[in-house]
C-alpha atoms as a PDB file:
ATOM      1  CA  UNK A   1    -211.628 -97.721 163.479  1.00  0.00           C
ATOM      2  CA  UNK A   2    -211.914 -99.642 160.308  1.00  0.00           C
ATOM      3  CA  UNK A   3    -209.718 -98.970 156.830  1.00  0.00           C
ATOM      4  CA  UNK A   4    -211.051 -99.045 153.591  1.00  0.00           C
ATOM      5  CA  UNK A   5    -208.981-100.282 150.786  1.00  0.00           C
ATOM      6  CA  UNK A   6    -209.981 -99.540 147.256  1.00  0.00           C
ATOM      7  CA  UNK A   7    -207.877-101.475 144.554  1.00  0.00           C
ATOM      8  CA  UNK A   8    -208.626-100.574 140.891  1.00  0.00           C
ATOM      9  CA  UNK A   9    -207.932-104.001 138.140  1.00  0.00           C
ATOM     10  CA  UNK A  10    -206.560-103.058 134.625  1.00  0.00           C
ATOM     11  CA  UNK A  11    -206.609-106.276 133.281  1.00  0.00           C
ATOM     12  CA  UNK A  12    -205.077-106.871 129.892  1.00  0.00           C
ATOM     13  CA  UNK A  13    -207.262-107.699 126.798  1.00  0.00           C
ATOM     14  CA  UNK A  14    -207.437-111.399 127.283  1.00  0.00           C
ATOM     15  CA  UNK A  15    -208.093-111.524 131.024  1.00  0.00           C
ATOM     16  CA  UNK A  16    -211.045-108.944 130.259  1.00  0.00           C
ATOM     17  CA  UNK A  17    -211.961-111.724 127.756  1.00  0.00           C
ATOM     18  CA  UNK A  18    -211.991-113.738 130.429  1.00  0.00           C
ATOM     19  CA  UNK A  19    -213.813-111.927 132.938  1.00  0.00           C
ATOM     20  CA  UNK A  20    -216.673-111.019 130.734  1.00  0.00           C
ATOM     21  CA  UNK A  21    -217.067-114.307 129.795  1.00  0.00           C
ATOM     22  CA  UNK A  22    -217.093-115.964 133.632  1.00  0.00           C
ATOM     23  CA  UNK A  23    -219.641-112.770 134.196  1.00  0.00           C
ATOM     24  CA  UNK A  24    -221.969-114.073 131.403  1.00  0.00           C
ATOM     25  CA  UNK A  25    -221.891-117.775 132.401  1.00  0.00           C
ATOM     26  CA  UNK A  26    -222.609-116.869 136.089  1.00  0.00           C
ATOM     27  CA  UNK A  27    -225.709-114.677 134.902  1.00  0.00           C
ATOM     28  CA  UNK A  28    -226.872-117.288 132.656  1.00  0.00           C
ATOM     29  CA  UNK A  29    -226.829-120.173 135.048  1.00  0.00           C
ATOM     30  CA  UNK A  30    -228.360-117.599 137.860  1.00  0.00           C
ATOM     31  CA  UNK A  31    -230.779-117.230 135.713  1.00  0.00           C
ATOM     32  CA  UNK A  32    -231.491-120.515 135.266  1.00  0.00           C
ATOM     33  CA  UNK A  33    -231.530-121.479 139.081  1.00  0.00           C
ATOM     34  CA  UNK A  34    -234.338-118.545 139.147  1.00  0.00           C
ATOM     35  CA  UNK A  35    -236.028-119.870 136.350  1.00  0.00           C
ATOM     36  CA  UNK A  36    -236.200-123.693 137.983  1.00  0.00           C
ATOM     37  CA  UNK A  37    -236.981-122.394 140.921  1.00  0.00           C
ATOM     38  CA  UNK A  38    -240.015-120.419 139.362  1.00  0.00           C
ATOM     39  CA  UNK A  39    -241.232-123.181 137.052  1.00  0.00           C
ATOM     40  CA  UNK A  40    -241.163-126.060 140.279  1.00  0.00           C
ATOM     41  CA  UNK A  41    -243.191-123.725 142.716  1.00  0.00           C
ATOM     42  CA  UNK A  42    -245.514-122.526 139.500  1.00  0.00           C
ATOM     43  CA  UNK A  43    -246.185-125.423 137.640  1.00  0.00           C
ATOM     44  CA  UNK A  44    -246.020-128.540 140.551  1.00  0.00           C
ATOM     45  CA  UNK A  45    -246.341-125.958 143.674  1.00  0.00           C
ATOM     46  CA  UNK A  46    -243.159-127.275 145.293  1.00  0.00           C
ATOM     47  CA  UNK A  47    -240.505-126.113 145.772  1.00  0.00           C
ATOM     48  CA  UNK A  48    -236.575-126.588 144.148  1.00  0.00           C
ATOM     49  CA  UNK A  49    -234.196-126.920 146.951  1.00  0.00           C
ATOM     50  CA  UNK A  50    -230.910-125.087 146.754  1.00  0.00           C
ATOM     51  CA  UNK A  51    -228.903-128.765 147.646  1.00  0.00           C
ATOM     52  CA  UNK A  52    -230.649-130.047 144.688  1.00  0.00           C
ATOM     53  CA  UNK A  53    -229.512-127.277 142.401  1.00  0.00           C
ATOM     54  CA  UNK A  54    -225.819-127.248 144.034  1.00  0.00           C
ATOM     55  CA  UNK A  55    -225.940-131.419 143.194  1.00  0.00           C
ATOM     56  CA  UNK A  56    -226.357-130.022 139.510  1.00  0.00           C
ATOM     57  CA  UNK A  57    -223.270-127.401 139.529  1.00  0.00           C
ATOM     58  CA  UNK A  58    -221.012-130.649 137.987  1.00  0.00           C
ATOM     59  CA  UNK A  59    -223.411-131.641 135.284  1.00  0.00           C
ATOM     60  CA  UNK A  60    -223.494-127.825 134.734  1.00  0.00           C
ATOM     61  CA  UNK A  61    -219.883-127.783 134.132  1.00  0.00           C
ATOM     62  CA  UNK A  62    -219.426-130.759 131.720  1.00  0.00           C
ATOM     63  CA  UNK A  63    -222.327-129.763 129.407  1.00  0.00           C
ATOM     64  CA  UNK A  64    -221.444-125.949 129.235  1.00  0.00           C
ATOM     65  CA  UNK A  65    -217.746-125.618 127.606  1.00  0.00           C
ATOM     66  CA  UNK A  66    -217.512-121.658 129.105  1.00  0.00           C
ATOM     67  CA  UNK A  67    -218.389-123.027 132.835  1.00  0.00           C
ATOM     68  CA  UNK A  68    -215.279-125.585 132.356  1.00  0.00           C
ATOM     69  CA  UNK A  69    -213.003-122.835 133.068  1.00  0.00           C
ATOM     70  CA  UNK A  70    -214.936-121.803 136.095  1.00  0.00           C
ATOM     71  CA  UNK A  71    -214.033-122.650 139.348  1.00  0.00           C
ATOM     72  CA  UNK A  72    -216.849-124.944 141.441  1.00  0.00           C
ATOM     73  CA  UNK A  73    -216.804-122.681 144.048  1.00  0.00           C
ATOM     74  CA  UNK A  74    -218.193-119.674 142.149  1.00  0.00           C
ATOM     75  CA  UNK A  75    -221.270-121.628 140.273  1.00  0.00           C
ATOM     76  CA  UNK A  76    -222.016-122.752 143.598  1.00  0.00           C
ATOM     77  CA  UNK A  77    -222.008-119.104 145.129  1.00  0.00           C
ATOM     78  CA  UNK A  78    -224.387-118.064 142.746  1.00  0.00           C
ATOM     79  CA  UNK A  79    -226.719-121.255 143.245  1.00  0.00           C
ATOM     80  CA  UNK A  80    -226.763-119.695 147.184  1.00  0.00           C
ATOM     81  CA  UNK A  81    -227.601-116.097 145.237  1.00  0.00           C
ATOM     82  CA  UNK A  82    -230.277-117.281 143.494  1.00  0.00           C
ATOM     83  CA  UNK A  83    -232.114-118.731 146.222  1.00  0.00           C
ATOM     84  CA  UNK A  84    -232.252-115.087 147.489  1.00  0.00           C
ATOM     85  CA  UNK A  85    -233.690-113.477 144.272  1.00  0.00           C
ATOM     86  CA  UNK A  86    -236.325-115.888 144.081  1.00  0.00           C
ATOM     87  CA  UNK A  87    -237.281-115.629 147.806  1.00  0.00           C
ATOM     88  CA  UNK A  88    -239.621-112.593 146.631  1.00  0.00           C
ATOM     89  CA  UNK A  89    -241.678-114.555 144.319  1.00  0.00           C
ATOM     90  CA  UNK A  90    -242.753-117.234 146.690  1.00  0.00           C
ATOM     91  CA  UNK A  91    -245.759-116.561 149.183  1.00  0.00           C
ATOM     92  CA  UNK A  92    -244.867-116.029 152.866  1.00  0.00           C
ATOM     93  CA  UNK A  93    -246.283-118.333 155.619  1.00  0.00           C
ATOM     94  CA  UNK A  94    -249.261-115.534 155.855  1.00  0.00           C
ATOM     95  CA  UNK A  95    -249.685-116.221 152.019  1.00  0.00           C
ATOM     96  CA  UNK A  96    -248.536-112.549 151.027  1.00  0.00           C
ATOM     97  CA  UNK A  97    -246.520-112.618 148.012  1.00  0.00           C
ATOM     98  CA  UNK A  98    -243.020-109.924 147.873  1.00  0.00           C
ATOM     99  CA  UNK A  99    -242.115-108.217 144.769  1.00  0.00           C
ATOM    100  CA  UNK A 100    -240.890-109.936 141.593  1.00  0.00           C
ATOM    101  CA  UNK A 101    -237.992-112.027 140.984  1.00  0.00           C
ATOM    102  CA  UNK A 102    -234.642-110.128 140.360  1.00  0.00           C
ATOM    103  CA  UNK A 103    -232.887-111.689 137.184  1.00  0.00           C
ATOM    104  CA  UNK A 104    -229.633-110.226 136.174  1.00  0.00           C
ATOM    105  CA  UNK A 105    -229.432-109.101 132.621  1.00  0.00           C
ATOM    106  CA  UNK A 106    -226.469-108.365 130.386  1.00  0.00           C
ATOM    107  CA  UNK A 107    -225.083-104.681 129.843  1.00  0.00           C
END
């Protein structure tokens, strides 16, 4: 038999601060994996590798000053992420296409 544990945060101002911002950073560079991902298989029909993408998670970091305070780890996790949202867009081996590509959006 398995437990469930359900923990509830109440973080104080600043560390909400905080959180919202490492939410928005991870969205926006998700959505920019997607959005390379998208343009290579659209515009050159290949397609952008997720090694590539994790081999730009430090230039990511030093040209974005709210990724700075983000651990590696994390940008990386949502490279992996990404490579699952756009896995809908590209065709199949039988050359049937999925549904759309699932970008996050802010609240």
């Amino acid at each position: 038999m398995l437990k469930t544990f359900v923990y509830r945060l109440y973080p104080s101002k600043p560390q909400a601060r905080r959180l919202d911002s490492t939410l928005e950073t991870c969205r926006r560079w998700y959505n920019q994996c997607l959005a390379e991902r998208r343009d290579a298989y659209q515009q050159r029909g290949e397609t952008a590798g997720k090694f590539a993408q994790l081999a730009k998670v430090k230039e990511y970091k030093a040209l974005n000053p709210h990724a700075k305070g983000i651990h590696s780890h994390v940008l990386q996790v949502v490279v992996s992420e990404s490579g699952q949202g756009v896995s809908g867009v590209l065709p199949t081996r039988e050359g049937r296409r999925n549904a759309g590509v699932s970008s996050l959006s802010g609240a």
